[in-house]
PDB file of N, CA and C in Angstrom:
ATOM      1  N   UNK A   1       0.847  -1.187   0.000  1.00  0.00           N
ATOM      2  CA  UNK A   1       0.000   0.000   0.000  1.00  0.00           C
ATOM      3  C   UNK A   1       0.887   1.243   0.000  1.00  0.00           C
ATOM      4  N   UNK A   2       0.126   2.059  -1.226  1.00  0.00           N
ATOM      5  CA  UNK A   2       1.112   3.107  -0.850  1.00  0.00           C
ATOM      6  C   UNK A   2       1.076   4.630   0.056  1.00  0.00           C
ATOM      7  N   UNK A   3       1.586   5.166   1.165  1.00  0.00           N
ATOM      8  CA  UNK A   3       0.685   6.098   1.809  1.00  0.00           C
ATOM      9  C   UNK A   3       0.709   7.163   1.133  1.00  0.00           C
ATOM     10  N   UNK A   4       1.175   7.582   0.604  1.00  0.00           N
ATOM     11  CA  UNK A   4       1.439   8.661  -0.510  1.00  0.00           C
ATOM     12  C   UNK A   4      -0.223   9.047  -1.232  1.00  0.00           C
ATOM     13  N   UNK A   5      -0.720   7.817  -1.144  1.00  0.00           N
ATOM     14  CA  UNK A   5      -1.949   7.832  -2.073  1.00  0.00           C
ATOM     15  C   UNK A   5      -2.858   8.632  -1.299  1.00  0.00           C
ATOM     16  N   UNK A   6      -3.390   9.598  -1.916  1.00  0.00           N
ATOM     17  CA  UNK A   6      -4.756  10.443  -1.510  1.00  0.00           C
ATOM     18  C   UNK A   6      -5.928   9.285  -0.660  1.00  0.00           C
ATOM     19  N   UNK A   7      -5.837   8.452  -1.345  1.00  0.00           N
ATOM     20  CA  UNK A   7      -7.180   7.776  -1.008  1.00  0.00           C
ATOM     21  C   UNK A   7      -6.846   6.751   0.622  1.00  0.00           C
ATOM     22  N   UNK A   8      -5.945   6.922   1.084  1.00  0.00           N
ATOM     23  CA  UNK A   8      -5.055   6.133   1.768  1.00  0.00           C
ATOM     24  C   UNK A   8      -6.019   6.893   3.745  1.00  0.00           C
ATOM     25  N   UNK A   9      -5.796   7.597   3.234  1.00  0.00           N
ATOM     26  CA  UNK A   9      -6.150   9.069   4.298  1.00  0.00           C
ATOM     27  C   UNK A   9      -7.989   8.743   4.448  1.00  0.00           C
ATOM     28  N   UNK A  10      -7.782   9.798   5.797  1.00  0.00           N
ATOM     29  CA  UNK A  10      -8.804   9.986   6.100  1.00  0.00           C
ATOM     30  C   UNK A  10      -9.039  11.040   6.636  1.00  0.00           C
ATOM     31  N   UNK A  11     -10.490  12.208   6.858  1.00  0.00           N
ATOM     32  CA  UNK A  11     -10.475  13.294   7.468  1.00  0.00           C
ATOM     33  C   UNK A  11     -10.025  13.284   8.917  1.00  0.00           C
ATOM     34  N   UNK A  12      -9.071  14.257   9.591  1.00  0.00           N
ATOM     35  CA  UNK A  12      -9.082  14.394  11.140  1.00  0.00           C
ATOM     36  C   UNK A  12      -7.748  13.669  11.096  1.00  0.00           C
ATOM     37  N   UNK A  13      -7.037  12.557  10.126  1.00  0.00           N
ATOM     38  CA  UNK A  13      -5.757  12.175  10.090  1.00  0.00           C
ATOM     39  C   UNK A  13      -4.760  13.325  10.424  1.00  0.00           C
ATOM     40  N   UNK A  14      -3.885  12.822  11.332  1.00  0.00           N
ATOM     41  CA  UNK A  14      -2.728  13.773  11.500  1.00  0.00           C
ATOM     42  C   UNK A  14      -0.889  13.161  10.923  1.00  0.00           C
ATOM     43  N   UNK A  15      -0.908  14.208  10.238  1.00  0.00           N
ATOM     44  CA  UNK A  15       0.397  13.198   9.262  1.00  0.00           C
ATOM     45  C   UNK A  15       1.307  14.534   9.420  1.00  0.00           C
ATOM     46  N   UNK A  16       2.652  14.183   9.097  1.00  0.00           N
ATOM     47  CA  UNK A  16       4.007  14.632   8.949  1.00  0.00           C
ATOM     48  C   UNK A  16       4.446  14.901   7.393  1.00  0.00           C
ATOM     49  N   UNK A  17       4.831  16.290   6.969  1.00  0.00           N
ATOM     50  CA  UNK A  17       5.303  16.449   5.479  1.00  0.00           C
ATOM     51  C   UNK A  17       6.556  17.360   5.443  1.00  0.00           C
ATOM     52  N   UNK A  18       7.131  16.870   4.353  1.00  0.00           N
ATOM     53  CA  UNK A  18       8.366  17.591   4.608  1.00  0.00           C
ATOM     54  C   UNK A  18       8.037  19.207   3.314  1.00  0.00           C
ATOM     55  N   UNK A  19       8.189  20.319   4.229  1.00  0.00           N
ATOM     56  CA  UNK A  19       7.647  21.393   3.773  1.00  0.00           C
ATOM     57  C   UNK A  19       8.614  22.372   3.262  1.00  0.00           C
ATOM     58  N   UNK A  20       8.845  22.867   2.050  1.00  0.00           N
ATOM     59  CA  UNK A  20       9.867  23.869   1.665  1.00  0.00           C
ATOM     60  C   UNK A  20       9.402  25.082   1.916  1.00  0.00           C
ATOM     61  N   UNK A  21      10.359  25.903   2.621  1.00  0.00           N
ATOM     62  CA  UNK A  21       9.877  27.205   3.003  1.00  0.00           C
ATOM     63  C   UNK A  21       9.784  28.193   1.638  1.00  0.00           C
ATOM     64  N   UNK A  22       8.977  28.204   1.313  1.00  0.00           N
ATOM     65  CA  UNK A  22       8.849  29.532  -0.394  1.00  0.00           C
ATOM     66  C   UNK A  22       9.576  30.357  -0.513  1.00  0.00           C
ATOM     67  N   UNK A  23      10.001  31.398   0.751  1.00  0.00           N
ATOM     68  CA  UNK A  23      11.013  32.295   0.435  1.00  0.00           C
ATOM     69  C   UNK A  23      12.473  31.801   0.247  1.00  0.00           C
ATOM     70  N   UNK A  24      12.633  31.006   0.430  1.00  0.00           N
ATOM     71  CA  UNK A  24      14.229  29.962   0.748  1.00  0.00           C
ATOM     72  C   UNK A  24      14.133  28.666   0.620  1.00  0.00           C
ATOM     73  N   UNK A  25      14.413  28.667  -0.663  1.00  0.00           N
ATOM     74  CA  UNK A  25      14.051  27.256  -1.516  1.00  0.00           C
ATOM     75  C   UNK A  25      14.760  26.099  -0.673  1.00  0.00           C
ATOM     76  N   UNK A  26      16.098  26.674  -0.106  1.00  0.00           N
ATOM     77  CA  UNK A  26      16.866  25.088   0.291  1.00  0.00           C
ATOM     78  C   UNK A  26      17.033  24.752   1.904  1.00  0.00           C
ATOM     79  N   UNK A  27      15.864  25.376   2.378  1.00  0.00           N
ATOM     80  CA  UNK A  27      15.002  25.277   3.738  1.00  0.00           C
ATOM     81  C   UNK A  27      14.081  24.387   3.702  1.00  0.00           C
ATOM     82  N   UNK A  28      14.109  22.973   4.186  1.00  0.00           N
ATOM     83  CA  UNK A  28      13.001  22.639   3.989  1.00  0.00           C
ATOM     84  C   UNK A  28      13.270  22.131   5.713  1.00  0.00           C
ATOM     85  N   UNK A  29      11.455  21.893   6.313  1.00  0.00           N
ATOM     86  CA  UNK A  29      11.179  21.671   7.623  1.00  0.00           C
ATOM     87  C   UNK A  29      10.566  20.801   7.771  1.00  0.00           C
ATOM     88  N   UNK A  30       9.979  19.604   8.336  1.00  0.00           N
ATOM     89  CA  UNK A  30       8.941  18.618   8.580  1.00  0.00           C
ATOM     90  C   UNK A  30       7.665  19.419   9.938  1.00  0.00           C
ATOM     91  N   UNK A  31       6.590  19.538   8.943  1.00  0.00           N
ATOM     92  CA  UNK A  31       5.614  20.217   9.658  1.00  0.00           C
ATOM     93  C   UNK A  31       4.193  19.057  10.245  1.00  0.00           C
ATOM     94  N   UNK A  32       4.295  19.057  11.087  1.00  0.00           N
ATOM     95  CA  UNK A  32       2.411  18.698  10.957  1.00  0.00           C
ATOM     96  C   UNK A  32       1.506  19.151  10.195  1.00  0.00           C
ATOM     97  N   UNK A  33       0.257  18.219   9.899  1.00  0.00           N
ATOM     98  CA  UNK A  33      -0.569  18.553   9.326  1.00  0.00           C
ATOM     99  C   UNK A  33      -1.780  17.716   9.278  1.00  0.00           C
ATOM    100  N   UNK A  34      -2.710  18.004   9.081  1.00  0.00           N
ATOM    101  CA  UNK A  34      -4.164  18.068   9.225  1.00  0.00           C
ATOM    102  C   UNK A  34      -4.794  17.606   7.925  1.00  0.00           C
ATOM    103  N   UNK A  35      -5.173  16.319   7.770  1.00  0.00           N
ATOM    104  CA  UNK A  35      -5.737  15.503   6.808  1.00  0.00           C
ATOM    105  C   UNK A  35      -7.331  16.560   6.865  1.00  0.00           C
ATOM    106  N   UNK A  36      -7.991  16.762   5.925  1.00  0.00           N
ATOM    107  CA  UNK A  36      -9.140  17.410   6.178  1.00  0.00           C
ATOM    108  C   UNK A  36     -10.124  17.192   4.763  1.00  0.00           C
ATOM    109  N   UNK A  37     -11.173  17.589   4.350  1.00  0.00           N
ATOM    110  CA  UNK A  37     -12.495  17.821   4.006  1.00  0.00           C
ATOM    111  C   UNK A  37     -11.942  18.751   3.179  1.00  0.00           C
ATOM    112  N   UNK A  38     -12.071  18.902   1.692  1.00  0.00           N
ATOM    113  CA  UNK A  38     -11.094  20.083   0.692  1.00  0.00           C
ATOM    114  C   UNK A  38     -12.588  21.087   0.958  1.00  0.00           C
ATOM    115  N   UNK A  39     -12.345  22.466   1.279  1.00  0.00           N
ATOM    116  CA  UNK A  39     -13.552  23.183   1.251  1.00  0.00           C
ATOM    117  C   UNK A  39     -13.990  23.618  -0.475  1.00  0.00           C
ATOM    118  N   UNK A  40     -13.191  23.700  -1.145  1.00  0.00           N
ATOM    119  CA  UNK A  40     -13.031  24.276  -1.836  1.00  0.00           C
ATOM    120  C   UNK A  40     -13.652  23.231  -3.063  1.00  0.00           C
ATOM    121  N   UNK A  41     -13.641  22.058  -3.076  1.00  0.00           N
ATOM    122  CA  UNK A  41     -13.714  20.757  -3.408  1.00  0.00           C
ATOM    123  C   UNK A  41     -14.408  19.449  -2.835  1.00  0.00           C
ATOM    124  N   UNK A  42     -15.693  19.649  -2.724  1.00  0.00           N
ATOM    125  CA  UNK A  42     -16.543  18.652  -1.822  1.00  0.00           C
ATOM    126  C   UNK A  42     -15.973  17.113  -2.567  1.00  0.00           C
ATOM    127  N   UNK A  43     -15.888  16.717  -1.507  1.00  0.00           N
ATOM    128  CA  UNK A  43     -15.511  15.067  -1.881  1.00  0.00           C
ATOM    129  C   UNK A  43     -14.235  15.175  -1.773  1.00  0.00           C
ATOM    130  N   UNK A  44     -12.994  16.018  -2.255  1.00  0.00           N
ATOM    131  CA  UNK A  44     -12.215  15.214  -1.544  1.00  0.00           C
ATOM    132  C   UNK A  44     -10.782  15.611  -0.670  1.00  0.00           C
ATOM    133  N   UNK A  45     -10.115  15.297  -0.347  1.00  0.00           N
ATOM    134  CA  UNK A  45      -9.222  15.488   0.951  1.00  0.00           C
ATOM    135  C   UNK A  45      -8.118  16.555   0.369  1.00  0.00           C
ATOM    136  N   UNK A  46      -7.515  17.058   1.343  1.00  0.00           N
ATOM    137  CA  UNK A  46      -6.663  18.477   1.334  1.00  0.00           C
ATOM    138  C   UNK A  46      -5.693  18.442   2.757  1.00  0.00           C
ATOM    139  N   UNK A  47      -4.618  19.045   2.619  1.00  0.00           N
ATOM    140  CA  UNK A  47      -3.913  19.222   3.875  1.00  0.00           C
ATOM    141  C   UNK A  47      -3.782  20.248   4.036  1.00  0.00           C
ATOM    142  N   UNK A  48      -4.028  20.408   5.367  1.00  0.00           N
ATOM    143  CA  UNK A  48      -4.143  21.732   5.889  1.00  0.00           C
ATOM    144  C   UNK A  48      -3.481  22.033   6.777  1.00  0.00           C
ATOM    145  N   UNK A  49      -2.124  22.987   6.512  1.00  0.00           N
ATOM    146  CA  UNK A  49      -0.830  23.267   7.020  1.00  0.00           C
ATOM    147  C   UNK A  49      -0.566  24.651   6.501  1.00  0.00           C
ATOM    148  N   UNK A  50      -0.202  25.691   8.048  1.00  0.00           N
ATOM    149  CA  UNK A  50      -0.065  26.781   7.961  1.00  0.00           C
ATOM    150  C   UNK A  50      -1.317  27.875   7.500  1.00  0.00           C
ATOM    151  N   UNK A  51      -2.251  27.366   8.050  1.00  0.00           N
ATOM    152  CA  UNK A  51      -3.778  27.950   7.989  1.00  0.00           C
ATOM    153  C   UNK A  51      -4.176  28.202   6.608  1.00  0.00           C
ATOM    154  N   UNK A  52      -3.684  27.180   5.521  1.00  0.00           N
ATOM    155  CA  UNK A  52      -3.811  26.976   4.198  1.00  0.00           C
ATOM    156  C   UNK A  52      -3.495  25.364   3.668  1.00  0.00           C
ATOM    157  N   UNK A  53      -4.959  25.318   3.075  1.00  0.00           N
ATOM    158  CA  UNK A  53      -5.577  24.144   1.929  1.00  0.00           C
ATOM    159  C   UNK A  53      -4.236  23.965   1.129  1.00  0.00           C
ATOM    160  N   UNK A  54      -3.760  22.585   1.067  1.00  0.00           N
ATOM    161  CA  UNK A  54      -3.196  22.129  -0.187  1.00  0.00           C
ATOM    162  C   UNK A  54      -4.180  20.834  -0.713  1.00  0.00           C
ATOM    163  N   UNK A  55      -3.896  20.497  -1.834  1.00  0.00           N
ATOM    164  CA  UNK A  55      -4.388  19.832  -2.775  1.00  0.00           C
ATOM    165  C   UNK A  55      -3.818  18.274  -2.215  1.00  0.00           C
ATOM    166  N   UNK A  56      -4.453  17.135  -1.337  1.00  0.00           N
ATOM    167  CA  UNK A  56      -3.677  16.005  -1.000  1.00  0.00           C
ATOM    168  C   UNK A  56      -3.603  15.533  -2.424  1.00  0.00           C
ATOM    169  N   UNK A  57      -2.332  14.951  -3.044  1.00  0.00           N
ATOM    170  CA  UNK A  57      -1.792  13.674  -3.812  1.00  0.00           C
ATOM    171  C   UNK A  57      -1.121  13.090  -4.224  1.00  0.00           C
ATOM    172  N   UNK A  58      -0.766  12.111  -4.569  1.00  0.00           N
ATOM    173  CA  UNK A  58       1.006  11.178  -5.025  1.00  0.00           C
ATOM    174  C   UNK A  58       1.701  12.285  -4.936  1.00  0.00           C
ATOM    175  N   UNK A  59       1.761  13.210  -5.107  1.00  0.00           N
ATOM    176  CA  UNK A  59       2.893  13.875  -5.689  1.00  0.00           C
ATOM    177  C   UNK A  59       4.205  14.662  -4.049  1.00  0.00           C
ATOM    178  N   UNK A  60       3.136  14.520  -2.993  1.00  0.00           N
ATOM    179  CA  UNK A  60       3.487  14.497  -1.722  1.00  0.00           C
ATOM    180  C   UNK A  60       4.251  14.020  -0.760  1.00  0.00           C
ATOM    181  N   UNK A  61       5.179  14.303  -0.087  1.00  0.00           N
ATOM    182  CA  UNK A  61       6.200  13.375   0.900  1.00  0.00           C
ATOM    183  C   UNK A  61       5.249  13.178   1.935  1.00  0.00           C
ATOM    184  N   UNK A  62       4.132  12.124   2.677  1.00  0.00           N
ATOM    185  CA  UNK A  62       3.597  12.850   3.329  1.00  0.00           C
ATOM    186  C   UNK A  62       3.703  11.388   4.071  1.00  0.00           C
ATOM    187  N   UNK A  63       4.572  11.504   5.923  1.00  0.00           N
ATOM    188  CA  UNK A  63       4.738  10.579   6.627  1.00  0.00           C
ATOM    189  C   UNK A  63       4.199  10.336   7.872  1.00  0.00           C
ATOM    190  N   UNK A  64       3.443   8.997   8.244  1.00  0.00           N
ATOM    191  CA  UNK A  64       2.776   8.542   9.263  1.00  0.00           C
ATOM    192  C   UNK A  64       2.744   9.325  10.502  1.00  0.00           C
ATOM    193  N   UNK A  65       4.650   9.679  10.764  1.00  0.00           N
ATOM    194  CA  UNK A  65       4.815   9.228  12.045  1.00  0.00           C
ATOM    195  C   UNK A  65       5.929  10.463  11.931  1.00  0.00           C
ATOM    196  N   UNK A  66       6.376  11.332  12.668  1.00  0.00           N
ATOM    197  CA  UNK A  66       7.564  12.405  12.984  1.00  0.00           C
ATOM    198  C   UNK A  66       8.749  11.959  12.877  1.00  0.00           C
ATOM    199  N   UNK A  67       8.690  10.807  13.290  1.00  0.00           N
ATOM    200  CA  UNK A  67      10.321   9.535  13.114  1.00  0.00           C
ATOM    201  C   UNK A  67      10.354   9.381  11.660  1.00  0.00           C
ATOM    202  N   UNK A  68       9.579   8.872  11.259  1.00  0.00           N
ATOM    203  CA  UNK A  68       9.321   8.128   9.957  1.00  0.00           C
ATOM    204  C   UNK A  68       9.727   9.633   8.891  1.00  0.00           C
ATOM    205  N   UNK A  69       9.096  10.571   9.396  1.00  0.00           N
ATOM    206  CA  UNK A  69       9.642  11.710   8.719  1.00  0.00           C
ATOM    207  C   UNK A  69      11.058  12.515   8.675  1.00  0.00           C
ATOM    208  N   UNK A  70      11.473  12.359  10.009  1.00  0.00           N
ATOM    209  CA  UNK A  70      12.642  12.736  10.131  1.00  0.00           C
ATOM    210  C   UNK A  70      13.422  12.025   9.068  1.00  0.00           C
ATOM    211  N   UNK A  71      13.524  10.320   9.495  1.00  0.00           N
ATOM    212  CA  UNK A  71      14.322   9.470   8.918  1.00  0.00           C
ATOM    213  C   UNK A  71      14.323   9.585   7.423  1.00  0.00           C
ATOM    214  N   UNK A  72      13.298  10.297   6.811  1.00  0.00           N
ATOM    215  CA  UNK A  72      13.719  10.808   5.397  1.00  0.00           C
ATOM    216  C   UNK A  72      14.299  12.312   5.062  1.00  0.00           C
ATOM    217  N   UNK A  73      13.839  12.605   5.773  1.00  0.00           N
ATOM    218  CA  UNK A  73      14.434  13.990   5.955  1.00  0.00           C
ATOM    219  C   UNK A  73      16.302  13.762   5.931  1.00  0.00           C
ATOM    220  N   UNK A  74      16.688  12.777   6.914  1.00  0.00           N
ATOM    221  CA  UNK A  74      18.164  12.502   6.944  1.00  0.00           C
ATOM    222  C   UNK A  74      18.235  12.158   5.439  1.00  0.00           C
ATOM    223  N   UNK A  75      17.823  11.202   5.370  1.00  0.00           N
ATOM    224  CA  UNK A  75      18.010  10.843   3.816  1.00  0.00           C
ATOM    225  C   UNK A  75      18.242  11.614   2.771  1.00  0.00           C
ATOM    226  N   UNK A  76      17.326  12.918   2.683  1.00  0.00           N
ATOM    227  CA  UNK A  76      17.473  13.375   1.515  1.00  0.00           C
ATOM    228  C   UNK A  76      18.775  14.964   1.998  1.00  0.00           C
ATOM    229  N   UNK A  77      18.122  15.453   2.768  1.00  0.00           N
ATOM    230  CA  UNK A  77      19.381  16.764   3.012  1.00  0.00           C
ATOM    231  C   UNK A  77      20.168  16.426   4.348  1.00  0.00           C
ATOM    232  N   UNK A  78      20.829  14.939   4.602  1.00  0.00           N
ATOM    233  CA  UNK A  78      21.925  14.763   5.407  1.00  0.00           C
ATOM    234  C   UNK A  78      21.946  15.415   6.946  1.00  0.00           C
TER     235      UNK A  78
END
């Protein structure tokens, strides 16, 4: 199974993503976030991090567990 997958989730889920800060591209942070209800989009799911809707899908680092996130986090920027 892959968790990555939109459909994987559920509303009220609380998951871990690794987040690039916009002003400073080679900042990136592992934030919490908030599996939710897309308002914008009835039917289907959105993460909601930093008091703003993203679009949940594959295209997302998005991990179970704060460990599980870290431990990629090492992985990719050492």
């Amino acid at each position: 199974m892959d968790l990555n997958e939109p459909n994987h989730y559920q509303a009220g889920d609380i998951v871990y993503v690794m987040y690039r800060n916009p002003h400073t591209y080679n900042v990136a942070n592992i934030q919490e976030a908030a599996v939710v209800n897309d308002p914008e989009h009835p039917g289907q799911l959105a993460l909601f991090l930093y008091e703003t809707y993203y679009p949940l899908n594959a295209d997302m680092a998005i991990y179970q567990s704060e460990t599980e996130a870290q431990q990629a986090y090492e992985s990719y920027f050492g």
